[in-house]
C-alpha atoms as a PDB file:
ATOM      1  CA  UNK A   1       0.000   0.000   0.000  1.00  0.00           C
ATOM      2  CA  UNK A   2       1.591   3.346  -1.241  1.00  0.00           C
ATOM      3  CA  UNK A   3       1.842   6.598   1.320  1.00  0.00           C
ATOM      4  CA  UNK A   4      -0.062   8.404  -1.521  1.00  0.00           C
ATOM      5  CA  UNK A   5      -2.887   5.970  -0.880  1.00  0.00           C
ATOM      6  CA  UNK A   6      -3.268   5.937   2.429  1.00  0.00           C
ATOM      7  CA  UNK A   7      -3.342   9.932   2.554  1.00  0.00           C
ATOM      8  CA  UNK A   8      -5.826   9.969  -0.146  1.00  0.00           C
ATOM      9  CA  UNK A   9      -8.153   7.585   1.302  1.00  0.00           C
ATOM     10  CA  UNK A  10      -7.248   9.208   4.956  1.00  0.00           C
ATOM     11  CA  UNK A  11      -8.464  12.621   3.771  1.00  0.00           C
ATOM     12  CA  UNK A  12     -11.440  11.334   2.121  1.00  0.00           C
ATOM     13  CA  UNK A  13     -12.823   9.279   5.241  1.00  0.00           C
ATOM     14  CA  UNK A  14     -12.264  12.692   7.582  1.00  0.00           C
ATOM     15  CA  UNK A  15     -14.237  14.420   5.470  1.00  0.00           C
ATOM     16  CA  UNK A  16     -16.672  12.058   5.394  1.00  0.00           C
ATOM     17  CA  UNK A  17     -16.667  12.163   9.405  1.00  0.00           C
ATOM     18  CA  UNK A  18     -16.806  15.504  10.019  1.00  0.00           C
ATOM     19  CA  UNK A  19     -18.823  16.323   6.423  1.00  0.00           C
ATOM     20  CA  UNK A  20     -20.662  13.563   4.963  1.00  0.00           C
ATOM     21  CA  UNK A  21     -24.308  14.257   6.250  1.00  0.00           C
ATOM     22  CA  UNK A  22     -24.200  17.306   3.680  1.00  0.00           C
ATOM     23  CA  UNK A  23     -24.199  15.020   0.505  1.00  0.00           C
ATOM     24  CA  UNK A  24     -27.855  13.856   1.852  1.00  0.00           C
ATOM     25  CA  UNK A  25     -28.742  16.995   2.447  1.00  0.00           C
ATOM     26  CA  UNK A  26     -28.779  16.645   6.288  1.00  0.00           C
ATOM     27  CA  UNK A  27     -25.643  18.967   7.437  1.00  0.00           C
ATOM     28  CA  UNK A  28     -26.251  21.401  10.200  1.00  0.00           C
ATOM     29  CA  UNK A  29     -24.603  23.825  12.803  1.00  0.00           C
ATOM     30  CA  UNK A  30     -22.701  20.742  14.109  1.00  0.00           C
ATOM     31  CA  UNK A  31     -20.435  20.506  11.498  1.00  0.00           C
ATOM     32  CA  UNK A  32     -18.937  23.945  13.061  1.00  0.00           C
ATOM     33  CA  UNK A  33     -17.866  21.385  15.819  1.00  0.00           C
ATOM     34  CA  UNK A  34     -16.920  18.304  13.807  1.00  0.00           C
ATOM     35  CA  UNK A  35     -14.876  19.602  10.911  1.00  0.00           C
ATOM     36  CA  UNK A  36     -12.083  21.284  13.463  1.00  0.00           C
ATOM     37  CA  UNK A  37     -12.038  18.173  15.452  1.00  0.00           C
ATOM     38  CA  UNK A  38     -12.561  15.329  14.365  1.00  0.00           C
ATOM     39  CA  UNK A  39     -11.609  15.989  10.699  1.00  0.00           C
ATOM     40  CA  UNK A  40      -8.741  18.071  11.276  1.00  0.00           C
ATOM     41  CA  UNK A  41      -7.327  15.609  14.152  1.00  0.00           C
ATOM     42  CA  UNK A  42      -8.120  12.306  12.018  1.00  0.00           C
ATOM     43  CA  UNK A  43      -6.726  13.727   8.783  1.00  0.00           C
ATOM     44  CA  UNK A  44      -3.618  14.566  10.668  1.00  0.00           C
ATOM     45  CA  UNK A  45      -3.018  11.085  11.460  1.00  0.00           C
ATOM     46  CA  UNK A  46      -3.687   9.486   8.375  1.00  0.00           C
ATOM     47  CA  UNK A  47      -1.278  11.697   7.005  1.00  0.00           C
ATOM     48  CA  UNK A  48       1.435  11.043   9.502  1.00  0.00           C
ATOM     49  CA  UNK A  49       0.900   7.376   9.161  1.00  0.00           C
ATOM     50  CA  UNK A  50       1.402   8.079   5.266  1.00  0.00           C
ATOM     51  CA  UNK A  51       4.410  10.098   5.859  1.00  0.00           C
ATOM     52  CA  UNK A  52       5.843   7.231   8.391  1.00  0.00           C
ATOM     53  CA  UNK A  53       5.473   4.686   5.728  1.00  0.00           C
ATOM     54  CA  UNK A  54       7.025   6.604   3.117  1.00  0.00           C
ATOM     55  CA  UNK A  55      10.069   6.648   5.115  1.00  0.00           C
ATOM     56  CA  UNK A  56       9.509   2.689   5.860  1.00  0.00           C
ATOM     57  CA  UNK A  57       9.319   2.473   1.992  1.00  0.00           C
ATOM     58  CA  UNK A  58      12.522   4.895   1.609  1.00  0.00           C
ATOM     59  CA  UNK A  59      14.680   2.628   4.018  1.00  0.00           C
ATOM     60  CA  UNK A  60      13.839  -0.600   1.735  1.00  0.00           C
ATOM     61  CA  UNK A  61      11.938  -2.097   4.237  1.00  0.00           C
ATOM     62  CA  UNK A  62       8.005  -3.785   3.976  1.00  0.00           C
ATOM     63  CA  UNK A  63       5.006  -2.348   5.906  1.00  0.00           C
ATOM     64  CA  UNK A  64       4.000  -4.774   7.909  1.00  0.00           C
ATOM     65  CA  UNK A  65       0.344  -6.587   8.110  1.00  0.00           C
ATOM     66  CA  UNK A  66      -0.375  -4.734  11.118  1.00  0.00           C
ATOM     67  CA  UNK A  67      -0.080  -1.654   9.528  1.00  0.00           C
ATOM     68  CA  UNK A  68      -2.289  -2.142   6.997  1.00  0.00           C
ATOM     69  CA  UNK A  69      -4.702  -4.126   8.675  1.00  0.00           C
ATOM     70  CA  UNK A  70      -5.575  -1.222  11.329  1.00  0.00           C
ATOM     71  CA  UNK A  71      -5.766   1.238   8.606  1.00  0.00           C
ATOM     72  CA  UNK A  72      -8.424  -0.433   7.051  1.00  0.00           C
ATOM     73  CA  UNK A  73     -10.281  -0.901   9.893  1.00  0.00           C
ATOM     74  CA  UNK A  74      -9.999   2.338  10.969  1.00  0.00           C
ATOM     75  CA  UNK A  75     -11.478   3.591   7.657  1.00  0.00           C
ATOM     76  CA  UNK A  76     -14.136   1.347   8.474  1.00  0.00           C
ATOM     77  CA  UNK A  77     -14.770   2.573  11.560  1.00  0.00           C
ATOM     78  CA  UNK A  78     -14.655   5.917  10.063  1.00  0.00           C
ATOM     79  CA  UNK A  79     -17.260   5.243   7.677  1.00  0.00           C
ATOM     80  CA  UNK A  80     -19.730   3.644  10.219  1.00  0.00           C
ATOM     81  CA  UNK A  81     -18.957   6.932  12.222  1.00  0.00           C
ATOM     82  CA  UNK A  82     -20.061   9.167   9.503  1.00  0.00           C
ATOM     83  CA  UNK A  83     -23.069   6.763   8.681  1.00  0.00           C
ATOM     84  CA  UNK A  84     -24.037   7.608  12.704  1.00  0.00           C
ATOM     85  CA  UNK A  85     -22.918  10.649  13.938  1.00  0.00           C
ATOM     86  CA  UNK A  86     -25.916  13.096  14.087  1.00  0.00           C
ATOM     87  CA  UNK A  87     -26.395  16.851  13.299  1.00  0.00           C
ATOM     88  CA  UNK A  88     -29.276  19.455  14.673  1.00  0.00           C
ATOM     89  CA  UNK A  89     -31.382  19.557  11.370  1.00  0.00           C
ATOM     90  CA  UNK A  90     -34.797  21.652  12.110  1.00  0.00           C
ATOM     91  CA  UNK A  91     -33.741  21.417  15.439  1.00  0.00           C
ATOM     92  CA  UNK A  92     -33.334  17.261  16.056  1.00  0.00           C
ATOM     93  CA  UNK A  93     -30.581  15.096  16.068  1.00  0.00           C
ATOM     94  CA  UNK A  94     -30.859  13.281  12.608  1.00  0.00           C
ATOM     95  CA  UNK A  95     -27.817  10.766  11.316  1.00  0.00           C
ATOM     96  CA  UNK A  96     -27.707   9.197   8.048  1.00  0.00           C
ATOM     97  CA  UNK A  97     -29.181   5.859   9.227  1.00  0.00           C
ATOM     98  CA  UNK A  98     -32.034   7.314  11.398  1.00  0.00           C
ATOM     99  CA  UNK A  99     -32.751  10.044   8.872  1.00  0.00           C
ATOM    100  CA  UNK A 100     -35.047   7.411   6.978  1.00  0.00           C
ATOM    101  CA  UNK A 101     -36.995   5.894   9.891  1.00  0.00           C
ATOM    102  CA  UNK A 102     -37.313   9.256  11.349  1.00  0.00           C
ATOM    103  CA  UNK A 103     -38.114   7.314  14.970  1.00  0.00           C
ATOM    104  CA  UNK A 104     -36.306   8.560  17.914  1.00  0.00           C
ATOM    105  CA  UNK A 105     -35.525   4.964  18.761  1.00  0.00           C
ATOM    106  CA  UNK A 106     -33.136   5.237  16.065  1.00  0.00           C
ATOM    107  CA  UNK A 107     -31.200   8.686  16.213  1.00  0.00           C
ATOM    108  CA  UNK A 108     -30.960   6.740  19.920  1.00  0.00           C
ATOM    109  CA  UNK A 109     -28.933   3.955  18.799  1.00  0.00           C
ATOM    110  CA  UNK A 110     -27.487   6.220  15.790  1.00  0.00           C
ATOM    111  CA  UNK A 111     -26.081   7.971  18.829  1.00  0.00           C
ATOM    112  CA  UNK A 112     -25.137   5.621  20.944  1.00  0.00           C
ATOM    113  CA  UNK A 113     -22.974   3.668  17.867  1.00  0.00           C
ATOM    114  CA  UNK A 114     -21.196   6.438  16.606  1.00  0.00           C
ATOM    115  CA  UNK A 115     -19.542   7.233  19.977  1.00  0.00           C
ATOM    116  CA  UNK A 116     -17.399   3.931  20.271  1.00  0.00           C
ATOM    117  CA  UNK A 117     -17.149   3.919  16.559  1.00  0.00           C
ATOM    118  CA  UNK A 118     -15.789   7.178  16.488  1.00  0.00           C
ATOM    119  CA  UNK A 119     -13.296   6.244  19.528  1.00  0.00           C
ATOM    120  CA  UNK A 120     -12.452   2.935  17.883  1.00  0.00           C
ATOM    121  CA  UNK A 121     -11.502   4.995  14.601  1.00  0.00           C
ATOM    122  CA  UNK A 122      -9.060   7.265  16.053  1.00  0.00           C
ATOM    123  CA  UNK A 123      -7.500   4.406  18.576  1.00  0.00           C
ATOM    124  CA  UNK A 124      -6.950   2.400  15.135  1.00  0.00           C
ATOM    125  CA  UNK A 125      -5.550   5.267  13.552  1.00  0.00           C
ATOM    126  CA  UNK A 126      -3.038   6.015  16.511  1.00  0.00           C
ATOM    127  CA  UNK A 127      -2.059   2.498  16.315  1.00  0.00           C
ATOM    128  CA  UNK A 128      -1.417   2.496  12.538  1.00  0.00           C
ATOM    129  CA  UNK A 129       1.408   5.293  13.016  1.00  0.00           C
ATOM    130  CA  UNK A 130       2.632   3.250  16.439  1.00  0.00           C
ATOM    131  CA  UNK A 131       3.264   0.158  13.870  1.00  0.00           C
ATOM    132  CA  UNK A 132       4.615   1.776  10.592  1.00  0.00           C
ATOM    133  CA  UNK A 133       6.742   4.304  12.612  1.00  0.00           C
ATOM    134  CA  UNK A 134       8.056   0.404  14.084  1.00  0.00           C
ATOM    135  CA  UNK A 135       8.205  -0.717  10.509  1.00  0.00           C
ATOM    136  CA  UNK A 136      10.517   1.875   9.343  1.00  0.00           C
ATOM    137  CA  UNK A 137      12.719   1.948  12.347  1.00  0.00           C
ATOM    138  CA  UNK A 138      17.027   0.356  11.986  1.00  0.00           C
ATOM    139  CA  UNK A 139      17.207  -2.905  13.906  1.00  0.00           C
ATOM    140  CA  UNK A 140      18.623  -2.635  17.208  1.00  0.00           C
ATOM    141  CA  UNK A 141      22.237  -3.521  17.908  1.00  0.00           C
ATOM    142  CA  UNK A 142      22.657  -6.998  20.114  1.00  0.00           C
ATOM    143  CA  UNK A 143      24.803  -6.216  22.995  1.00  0.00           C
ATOM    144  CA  UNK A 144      27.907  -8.074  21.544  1.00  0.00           C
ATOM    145  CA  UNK A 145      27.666  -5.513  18.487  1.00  0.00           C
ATOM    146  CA  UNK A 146      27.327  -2.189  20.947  1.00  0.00           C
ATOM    147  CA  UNK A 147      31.207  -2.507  21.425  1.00  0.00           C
ATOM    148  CA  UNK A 148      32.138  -3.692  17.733  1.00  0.00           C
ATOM    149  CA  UNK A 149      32.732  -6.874  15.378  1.00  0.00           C
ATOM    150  CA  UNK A 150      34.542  -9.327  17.486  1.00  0.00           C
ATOM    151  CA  UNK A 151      34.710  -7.770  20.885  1.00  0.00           C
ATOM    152  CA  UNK A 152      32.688 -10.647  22.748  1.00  0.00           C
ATOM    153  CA  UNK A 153      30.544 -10.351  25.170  1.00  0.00           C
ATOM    154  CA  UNK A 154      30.381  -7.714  27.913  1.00  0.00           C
ATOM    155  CA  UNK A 155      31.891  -8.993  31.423  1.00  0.00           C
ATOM    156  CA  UNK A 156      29.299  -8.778  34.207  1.00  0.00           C
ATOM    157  CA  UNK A 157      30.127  -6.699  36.151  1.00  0.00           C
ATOM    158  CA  UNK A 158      30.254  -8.700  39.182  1.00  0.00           C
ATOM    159  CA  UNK A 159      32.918 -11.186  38.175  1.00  0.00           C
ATOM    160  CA  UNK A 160      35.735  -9.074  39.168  1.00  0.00           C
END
């Protein structure tokens, strides 16, 4: 998976968080509140997790499964968030899902979803950077390399 990818596709699902109830015409003062949080803070780690596995890339080293795996399921998560998160329209809550039924029972659970999905998203993003800023980091020296090539081991430091 390219760095160009993942910041393309990290963009796209932040704006879908913090904007996506305005494509079904459903958008309201809550945006105000979403766009410099939640968008802003989950673009900037999609982007840093892009820029981390550039450098992975860059070093000649593979991203690892882990990596990869929890940014997809972030963007999952990310997508279920923006399918549940609600906004004041006419002065109720209204998400995408419960937009349709129009029952309160609904925006309820609508509610009560996108809080944990929403949490879930960002943990998963946090964790992506955690593992590709691993992938691209230089193997540690073993302790009989700290001193150089042929040196053997360090004494302990009790045997003298």
């Amino acid at each position: 998976m390219s760095s160009r990818w993942v910041a393309t596709i990290g963009i796209v699902m932040a704006v879908w968080m913090s904007l996506g109830r305005w494509a079904v015409g459903l958008g309201g003062p809550l945006t105000w509140w979403y766009l410099p949080t939640i968008g802003l803070g989950f673009a900037a780690l999609q982007l840093w997790a892009a820029r981390r596995i550039r450098v992975t890339r860059e070093r000649g080293r593979r991203t690892s499964r882990s990596t990869i795996v929890s940014l997809v399921l972030a963007w999952v998560s990310a997508i279920g968030f923006g399918l549940t998160v609600p906004d004041s329209v006419n002065g109720e809550l209204v998400s995408i899902l419960s937009a349709p039924s129009g029952s309160t029972w609904s925006t309820e659970m609508s509610i009560a979803l996108c809080n944990p999905l929403g949490i879930v998203a960002f943990a998963l993003a946090v964790a992506a950077v955690a593992f590709a800023a691993a992938d691209g980091r230089e193997p540690r020296p073993e302790e009989d390399e700290a001193d150089g090539a042929g040196a053997g081991m360090v004494p302990h430091p009790l045997s003298e």
